[in-house]
C-alpha atoms as a PDB file:
ATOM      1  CA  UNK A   1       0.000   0.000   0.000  1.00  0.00           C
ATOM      2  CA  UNK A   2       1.371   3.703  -1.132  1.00  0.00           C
ATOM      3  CA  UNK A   3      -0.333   6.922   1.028  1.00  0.00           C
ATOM      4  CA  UNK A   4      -0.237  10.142  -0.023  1.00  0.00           C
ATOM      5  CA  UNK A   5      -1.655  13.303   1.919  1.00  0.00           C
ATOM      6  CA  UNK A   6      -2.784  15.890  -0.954  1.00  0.00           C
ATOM      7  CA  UNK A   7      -3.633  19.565  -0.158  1.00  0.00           C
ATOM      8  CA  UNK A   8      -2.947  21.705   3.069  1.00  0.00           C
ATOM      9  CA  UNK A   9      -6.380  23.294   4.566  1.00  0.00           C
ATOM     10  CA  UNK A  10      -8.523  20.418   3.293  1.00  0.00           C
ATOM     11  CA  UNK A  11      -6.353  17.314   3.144  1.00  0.00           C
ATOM     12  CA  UNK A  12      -7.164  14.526   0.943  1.00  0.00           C
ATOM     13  CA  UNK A  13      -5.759  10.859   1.966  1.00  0.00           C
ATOM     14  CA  UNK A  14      -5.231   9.243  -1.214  1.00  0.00           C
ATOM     15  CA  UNK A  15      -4.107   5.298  -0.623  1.00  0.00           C
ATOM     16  CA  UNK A  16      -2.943   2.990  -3.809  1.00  0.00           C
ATOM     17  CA  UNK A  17      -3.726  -0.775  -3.277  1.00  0.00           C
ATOM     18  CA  UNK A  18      -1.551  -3.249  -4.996  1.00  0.00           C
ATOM     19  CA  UNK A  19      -3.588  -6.489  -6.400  1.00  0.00           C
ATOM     20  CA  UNK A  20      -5.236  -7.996  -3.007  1.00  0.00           C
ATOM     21  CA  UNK A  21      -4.811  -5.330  -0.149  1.00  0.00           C
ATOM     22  CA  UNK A  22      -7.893  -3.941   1.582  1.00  0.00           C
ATOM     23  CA  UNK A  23      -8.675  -1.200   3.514  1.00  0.00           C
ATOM     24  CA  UNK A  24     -11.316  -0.541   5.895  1.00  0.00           C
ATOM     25  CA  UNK A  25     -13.449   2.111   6.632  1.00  0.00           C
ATOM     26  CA  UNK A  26     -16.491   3.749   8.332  1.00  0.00           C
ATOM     27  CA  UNK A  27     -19.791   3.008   5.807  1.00  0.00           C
ATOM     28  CA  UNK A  28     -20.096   5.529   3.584  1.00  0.00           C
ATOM     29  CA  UNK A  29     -16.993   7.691   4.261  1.00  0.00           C
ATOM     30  CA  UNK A  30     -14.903   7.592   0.863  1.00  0.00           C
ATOM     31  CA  UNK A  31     -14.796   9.871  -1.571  1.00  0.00           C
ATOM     32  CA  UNK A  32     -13.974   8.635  -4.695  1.00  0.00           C
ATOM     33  CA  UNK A  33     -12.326   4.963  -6.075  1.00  0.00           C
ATOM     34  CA  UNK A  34     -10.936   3.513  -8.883  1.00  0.00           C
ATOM     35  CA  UNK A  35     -12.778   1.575 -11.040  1.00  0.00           C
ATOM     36  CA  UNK A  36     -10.368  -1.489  -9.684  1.00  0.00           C
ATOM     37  CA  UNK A  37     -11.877  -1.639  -6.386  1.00  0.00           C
ATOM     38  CA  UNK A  38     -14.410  -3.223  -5.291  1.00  0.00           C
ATOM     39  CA  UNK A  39     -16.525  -2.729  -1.729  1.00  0.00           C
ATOM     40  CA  UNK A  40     -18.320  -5.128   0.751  1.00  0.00           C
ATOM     41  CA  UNK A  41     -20.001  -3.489   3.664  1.00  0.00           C
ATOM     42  CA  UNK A  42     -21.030  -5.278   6.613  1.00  0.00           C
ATOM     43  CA  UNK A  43     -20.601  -5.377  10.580  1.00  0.00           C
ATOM     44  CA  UNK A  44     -17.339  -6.990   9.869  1.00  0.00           C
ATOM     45  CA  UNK A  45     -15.724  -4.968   7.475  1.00  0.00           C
ATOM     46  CA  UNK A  46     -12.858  -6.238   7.111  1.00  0.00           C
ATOM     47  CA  UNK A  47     -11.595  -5.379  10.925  1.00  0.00           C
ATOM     48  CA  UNK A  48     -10.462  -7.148  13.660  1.00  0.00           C
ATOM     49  CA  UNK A  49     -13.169  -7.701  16.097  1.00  0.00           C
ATOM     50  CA  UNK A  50     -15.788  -9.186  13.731  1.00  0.00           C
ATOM     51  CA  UNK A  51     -19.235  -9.897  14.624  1.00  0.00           C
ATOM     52  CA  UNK A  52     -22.103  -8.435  16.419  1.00  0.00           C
ATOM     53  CA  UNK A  53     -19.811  -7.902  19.551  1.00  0.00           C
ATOM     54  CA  UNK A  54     -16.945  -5.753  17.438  1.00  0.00           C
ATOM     55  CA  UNK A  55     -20.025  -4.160  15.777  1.00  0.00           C
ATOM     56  CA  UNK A  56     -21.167  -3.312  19.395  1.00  0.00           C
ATOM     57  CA  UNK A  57     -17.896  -2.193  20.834  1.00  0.00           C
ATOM     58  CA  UNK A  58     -17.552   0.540  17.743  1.00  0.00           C
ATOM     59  CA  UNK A  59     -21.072   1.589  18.622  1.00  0.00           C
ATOM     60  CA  UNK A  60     -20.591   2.461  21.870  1.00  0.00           C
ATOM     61  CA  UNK A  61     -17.466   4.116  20.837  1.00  0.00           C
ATOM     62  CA  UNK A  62     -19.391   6.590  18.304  1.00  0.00           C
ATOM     63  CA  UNK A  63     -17.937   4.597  15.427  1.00  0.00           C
ATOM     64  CA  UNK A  64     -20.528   3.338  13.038  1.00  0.00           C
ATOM     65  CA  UNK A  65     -21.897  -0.465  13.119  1.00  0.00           C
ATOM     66  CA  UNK A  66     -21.196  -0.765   9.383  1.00  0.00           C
ATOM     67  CA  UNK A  67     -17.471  -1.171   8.294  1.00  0.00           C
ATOM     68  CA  UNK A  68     -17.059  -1.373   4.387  1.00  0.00           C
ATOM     69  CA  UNK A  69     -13.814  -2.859   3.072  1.00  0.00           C
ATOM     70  CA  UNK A  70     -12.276  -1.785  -0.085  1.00  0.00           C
ATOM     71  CA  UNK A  71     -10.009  -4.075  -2.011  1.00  0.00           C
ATOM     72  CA  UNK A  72      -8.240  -3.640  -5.361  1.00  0.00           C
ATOM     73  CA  UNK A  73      -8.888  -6.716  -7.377  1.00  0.00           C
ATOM     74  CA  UNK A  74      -7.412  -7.423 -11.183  1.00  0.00           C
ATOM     75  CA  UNK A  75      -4.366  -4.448 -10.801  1.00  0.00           C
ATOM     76  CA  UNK A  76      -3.425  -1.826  -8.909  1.00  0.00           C
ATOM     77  CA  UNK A  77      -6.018   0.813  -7.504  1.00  0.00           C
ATOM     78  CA  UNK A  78      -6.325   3.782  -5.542  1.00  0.00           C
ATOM     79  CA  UNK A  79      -9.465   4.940  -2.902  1.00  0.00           C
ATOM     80  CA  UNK A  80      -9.517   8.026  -1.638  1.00  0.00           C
ATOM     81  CA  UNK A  81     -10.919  10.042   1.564  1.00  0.00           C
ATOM     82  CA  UNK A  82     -11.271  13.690   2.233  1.00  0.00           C
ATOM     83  CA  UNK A  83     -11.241  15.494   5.602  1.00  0.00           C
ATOM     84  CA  UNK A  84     -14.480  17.144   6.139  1.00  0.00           C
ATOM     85  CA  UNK A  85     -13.496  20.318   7.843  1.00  0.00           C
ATOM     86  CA  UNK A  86     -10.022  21.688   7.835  1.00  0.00           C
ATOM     87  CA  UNK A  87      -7.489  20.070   9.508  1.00  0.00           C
ATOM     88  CA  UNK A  88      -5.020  17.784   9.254  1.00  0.00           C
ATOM     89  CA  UNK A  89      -4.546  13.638   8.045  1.00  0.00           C
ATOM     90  CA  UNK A  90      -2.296  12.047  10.533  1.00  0.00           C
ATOM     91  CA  UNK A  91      -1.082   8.138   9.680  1.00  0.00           C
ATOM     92  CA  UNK A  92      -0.325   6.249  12.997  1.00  0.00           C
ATOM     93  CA  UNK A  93       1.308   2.658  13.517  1.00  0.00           C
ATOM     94  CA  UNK A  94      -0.753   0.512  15.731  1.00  0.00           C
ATOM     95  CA  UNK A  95       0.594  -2.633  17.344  1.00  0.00           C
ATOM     96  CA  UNK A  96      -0.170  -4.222  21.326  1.00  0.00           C
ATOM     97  CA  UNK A  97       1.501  -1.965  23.678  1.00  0.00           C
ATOM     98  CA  UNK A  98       1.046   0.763  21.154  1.00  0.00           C
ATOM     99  CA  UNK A  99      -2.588   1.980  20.843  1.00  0.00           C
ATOM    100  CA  UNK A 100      -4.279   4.882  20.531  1.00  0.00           C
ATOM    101  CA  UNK A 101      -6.969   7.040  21.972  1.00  0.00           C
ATOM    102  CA  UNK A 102      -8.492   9.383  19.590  1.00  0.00           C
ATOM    103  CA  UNK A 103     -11.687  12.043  19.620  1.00  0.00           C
ATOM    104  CA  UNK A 104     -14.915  10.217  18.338  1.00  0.00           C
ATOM    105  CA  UNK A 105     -14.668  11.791  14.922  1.00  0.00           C
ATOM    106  CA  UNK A 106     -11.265  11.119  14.401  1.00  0.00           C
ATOM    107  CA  UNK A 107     -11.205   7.507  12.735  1.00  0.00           C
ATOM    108  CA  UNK A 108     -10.506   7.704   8.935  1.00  0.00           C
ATOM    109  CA  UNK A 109      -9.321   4.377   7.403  1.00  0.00           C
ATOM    110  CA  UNK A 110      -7.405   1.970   8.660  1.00  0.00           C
ATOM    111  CA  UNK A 111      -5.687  -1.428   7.416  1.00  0.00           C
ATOM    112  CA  UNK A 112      -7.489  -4.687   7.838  1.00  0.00           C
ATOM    113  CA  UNK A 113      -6.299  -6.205  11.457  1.00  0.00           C
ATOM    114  CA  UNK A 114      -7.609  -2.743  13.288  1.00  0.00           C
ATOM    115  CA  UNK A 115      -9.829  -2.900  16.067  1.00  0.00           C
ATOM    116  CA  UNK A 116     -12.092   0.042  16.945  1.00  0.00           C
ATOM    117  CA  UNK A 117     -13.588   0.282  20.799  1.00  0.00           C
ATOM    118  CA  UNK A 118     -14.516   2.077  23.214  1.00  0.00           C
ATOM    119  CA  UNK A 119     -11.328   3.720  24.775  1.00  0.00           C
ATOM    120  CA  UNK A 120     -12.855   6.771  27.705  1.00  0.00           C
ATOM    121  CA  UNK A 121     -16.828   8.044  28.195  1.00  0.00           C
ATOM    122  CA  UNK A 122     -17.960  10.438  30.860  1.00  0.00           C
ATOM    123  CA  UNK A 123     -21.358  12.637  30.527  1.00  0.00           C
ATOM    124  CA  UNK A 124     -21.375  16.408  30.772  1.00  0.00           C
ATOM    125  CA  UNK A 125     -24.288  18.464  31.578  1.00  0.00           C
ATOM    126  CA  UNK A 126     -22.985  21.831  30.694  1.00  0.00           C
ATOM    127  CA  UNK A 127     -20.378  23.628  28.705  1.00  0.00           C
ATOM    128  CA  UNK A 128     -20.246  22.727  24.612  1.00  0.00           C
ATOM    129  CA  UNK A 129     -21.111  19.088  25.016  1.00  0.00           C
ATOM    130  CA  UNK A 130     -24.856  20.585  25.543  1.00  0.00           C
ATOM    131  CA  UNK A 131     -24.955  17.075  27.418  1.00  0.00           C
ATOM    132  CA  UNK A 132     -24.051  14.679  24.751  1.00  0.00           C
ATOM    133  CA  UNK A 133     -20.770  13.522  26.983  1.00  0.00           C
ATOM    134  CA  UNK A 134     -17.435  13.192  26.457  1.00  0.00           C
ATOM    135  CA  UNK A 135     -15.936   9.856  24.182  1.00  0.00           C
ATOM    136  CA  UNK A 136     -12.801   8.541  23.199  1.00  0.00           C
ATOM    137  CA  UNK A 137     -12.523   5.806  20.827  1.00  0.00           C
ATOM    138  CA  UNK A 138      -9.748   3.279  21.338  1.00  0.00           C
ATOM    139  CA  UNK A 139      -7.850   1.947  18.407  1.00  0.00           C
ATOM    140  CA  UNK A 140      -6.188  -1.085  18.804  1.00  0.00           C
ATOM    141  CA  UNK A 141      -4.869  -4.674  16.783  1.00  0.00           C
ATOM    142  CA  UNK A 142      -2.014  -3.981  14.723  1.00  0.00           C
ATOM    143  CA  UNK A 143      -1.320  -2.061  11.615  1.00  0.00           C
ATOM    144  CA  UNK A 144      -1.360   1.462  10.066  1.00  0.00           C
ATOM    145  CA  UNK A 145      -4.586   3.904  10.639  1.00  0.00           C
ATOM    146  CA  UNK A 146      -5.590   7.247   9.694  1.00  0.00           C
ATOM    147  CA  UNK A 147      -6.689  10.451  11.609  1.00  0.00           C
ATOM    148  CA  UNK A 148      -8.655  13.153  11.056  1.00  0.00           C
ATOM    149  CA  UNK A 149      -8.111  16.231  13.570  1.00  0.00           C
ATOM    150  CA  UNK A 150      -8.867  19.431  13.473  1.00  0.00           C
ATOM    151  CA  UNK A 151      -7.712  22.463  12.693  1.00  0.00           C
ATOM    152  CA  UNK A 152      -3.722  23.404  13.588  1.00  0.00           C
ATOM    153  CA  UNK A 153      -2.150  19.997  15.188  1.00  0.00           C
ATOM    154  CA  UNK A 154       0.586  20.255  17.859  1.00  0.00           C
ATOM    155  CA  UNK A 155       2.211  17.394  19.630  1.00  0.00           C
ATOM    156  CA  UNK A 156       3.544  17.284  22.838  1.00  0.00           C
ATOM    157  CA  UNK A 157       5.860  14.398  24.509  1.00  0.00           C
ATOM    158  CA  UNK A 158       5.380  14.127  28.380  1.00  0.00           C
ATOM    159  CA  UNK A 159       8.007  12.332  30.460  1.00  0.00           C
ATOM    160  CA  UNK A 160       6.490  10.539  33.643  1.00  0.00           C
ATOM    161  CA  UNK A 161       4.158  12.562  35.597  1.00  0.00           C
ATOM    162  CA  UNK A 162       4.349  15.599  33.309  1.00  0.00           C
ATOM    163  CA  UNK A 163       0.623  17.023  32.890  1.00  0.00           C
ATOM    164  CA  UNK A 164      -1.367  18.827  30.396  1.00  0.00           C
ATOM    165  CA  UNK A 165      -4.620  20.290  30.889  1.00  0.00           C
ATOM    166  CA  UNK A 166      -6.696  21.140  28.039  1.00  0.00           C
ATOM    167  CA  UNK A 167     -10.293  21.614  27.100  1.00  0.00           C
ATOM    168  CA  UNK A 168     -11.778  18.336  26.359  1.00  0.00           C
ATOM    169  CA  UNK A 169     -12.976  19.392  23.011  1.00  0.00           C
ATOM    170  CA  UNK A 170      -9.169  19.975  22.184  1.00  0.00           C
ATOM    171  CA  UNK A 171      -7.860  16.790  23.017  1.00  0.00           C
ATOM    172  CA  UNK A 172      -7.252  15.154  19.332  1.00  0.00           C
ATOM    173  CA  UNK A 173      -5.557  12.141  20.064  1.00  0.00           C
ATOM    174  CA  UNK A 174      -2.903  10.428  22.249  1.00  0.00           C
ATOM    175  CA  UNK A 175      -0.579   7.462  23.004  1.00  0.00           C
ATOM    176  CA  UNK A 176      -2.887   4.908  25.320  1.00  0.00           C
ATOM    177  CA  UNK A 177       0.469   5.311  27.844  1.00  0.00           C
ATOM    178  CA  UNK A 178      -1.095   8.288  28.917  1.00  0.00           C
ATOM    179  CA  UNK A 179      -3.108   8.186  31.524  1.00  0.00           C
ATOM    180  CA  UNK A 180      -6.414  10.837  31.044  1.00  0.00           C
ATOM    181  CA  UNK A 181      -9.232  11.834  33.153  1.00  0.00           C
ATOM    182  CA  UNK A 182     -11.586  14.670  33.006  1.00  0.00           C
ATOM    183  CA  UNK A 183     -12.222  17.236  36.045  1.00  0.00           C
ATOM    184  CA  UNK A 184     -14.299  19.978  36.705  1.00  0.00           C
ATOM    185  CA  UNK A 185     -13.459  23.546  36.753  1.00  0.00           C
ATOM    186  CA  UNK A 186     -12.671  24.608  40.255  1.00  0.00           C
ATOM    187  CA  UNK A 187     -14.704  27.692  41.317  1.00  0.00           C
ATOM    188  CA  UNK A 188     -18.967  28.351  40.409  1.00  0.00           C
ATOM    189  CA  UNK A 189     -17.734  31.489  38.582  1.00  0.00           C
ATOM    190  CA  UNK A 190     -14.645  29.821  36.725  1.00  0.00           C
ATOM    191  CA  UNK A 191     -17.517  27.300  35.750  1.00  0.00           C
ATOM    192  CA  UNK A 192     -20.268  29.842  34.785  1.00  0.00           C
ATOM    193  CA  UNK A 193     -18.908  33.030  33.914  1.00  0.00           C
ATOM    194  CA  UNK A 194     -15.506  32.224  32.611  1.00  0.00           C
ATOM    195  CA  UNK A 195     -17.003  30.755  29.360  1.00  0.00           C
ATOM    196  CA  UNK A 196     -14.232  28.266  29.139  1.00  0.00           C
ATOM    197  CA  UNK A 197     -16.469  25.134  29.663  1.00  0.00           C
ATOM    198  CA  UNK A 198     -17.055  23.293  32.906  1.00  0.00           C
ATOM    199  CA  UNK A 199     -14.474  20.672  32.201  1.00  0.00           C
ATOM    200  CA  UNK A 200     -10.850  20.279  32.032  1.00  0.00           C
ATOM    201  CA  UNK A 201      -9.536  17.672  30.581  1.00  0.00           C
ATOM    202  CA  UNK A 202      -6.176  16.106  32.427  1.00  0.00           C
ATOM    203  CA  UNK A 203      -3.307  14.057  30.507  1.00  0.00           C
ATOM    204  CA  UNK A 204      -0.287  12.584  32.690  1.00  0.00           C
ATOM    205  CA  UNK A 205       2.645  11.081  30.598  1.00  0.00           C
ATOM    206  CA  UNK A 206       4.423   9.432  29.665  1.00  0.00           C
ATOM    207  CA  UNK A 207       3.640   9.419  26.118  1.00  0.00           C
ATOM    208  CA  UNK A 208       3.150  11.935  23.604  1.00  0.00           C
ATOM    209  CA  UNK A 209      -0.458  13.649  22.619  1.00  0.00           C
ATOM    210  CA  UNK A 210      -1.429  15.714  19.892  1.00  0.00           C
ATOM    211  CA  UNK A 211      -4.191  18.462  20.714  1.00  0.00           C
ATOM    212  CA  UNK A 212      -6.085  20.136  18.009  1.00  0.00           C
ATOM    213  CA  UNK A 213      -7.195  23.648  17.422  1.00  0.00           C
ATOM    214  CA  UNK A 214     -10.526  23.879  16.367  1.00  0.00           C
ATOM    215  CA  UNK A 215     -13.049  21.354  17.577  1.00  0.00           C
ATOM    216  CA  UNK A 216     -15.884  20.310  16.161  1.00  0.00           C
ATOM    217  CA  UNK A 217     -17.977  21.287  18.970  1.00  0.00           C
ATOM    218  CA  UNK A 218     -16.359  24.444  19.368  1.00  0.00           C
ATOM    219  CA  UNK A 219     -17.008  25.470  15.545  1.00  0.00           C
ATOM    220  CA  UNK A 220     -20.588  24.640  15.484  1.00  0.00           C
ATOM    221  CA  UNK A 221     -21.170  26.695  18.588  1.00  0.00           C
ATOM    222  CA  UNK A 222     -19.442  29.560  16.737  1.00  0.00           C
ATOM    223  CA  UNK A 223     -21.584  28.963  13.343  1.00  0.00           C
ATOM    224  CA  UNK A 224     -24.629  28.446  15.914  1.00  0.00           C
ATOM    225  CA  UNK A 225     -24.977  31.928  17.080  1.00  0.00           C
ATOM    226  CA  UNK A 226     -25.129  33.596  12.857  1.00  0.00           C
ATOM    227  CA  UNK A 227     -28.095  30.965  12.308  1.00  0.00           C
ATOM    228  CA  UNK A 228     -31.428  32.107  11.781  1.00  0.00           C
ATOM    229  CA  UNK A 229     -33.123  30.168  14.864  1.00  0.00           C
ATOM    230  CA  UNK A 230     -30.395  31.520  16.985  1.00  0.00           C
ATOM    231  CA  UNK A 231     -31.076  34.868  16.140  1.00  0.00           C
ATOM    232  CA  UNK A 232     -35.194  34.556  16.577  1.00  0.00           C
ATOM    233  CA  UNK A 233     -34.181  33.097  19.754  1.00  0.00           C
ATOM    234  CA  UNK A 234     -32.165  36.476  20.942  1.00  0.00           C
ATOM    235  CA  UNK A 235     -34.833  38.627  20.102  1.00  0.00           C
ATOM    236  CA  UNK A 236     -37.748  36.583  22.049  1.00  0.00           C
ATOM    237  CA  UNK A 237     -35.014  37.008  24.862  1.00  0.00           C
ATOM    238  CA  UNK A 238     -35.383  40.449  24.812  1.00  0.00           C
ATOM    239  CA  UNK A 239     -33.521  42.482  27.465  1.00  0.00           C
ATOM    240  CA  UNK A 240     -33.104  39.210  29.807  1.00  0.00           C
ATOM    241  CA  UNK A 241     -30.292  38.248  27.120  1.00  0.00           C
ATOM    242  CA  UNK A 242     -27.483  36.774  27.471  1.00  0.00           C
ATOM    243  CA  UNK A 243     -26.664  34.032  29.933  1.00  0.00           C
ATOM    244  CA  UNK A 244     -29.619  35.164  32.142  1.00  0.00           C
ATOM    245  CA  UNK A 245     -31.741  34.605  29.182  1.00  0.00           C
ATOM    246  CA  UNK A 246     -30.581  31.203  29.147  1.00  0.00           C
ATOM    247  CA  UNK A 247     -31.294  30.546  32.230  1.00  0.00           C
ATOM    248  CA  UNK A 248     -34.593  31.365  31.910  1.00  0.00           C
ATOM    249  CA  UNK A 249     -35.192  29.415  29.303  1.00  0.00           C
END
């Protein structure tokens, strides 16, 4: 298999299959194929942890139930995925003792012999999350994946009991070595008024992790507020406004 990375704001992960090699992939997630590969899609897919129970474990990690497995069959052939927002395509080398923990949206492609699970889940009641919680998906088995983060990417290595605190939203990816939890912000008006989120997340090395600039859940927040239903919203709010009009409502 032969990867190339196209582009700079909006990557594109080209891969080129030699006769026989497969790929695997989230249903519907490519972009475009060569007419010498062929797809199956099923719970399976291609990955390690086939079945209904593999299917499960990617479900509760916010990976879909349905892998589909590309395969170039009769010569050589390329498939290709594109990042959906800009960021950047990072290729990682998975083996036991060397796994990964990654932000739900994260998972691009991966070679057969991957295993997708659930890797880190905690539920939020406030801040960006509006509730929906907080998941990491593990990836394990051995061979190369693909990640999708967002935005600028900057890695950090932490020796032994170095820490990093970061919004959880930020947190793109890192080596399963680290050891992560999530906190809450010390202090009702660090929590309330601050507007930095109720959360911080906490990452003790050793092991390197790679936080990303622009979440998801950050950037729809930010588009949120210049939608139309936002904006009928502020006006019913009237002078209450603000984060006392939220309250209210």
């Amino acid at each position: 298999m032969e990867e190339k990375i196209h582009g700079t704001v909006m990557p594109v992960l080209e891969l080129t299959l030699q006769t026989g090699e497969s790929i695997v992939s989230e249903a519907g997630e490519f972009s475009w194929m060569t007419d010498s590969i062929n797809f199956t899609t099923g719970t399976g897919g291609g990955m390690a942890g086939k079945g209904i129970m593999g299917a499960v474990k990617r479900a509760v990690s916010g990976a879909s139930i349905f892998m589909s497995t590309f395969t170039a069959e009769g010569g050589v052939g390329s498939v290709t995925f594109a990042s959906k927002v800009p960021g950047h395509i990072l290729p990682i080398d998975v083996a036991p003792g060397n796994e990964f923990m990654v932000h739900r949206h994260g998972f691009m492609a991966a070679t057969p012999g991957i295993e997708l699970g659930m890797g880190f889940q905690q539920s939020f009641r406030g801040g960006i999350f509006g509730g929906e919680g907080f998941i990491l998906q593990k990836i394990g088995g051995t061979g190369r994946a693909f990640v999708d983060l967002s935005g600028e990417v900057l890695a950090f290595d932490l020796v032994a009991g170095q820490t990093m605190r970061a919004h959880p939203g930020h947190v793109g990816m890192f080596q399963s070595s680290v050891t992560f939890s999530v906190i809450r912000v010390p202090g009702l008006a660090n929590r309330y008024m601050g507007k930095d989120g109720h959360h911080f997340a906490v990452l003790t090395g050793p092991g390197r992790i790679w936080l990303q600039s622009m979440p998801i859940p950050v950037l729809a927040g930010v588009i949120g507020h210049y939608m139309p239903e936002h904006e009928g919203r502020a006006v019913e709010a009237g002078a209450a406004g603000g984060i006392l009009g939220d309250l209210l409502r």
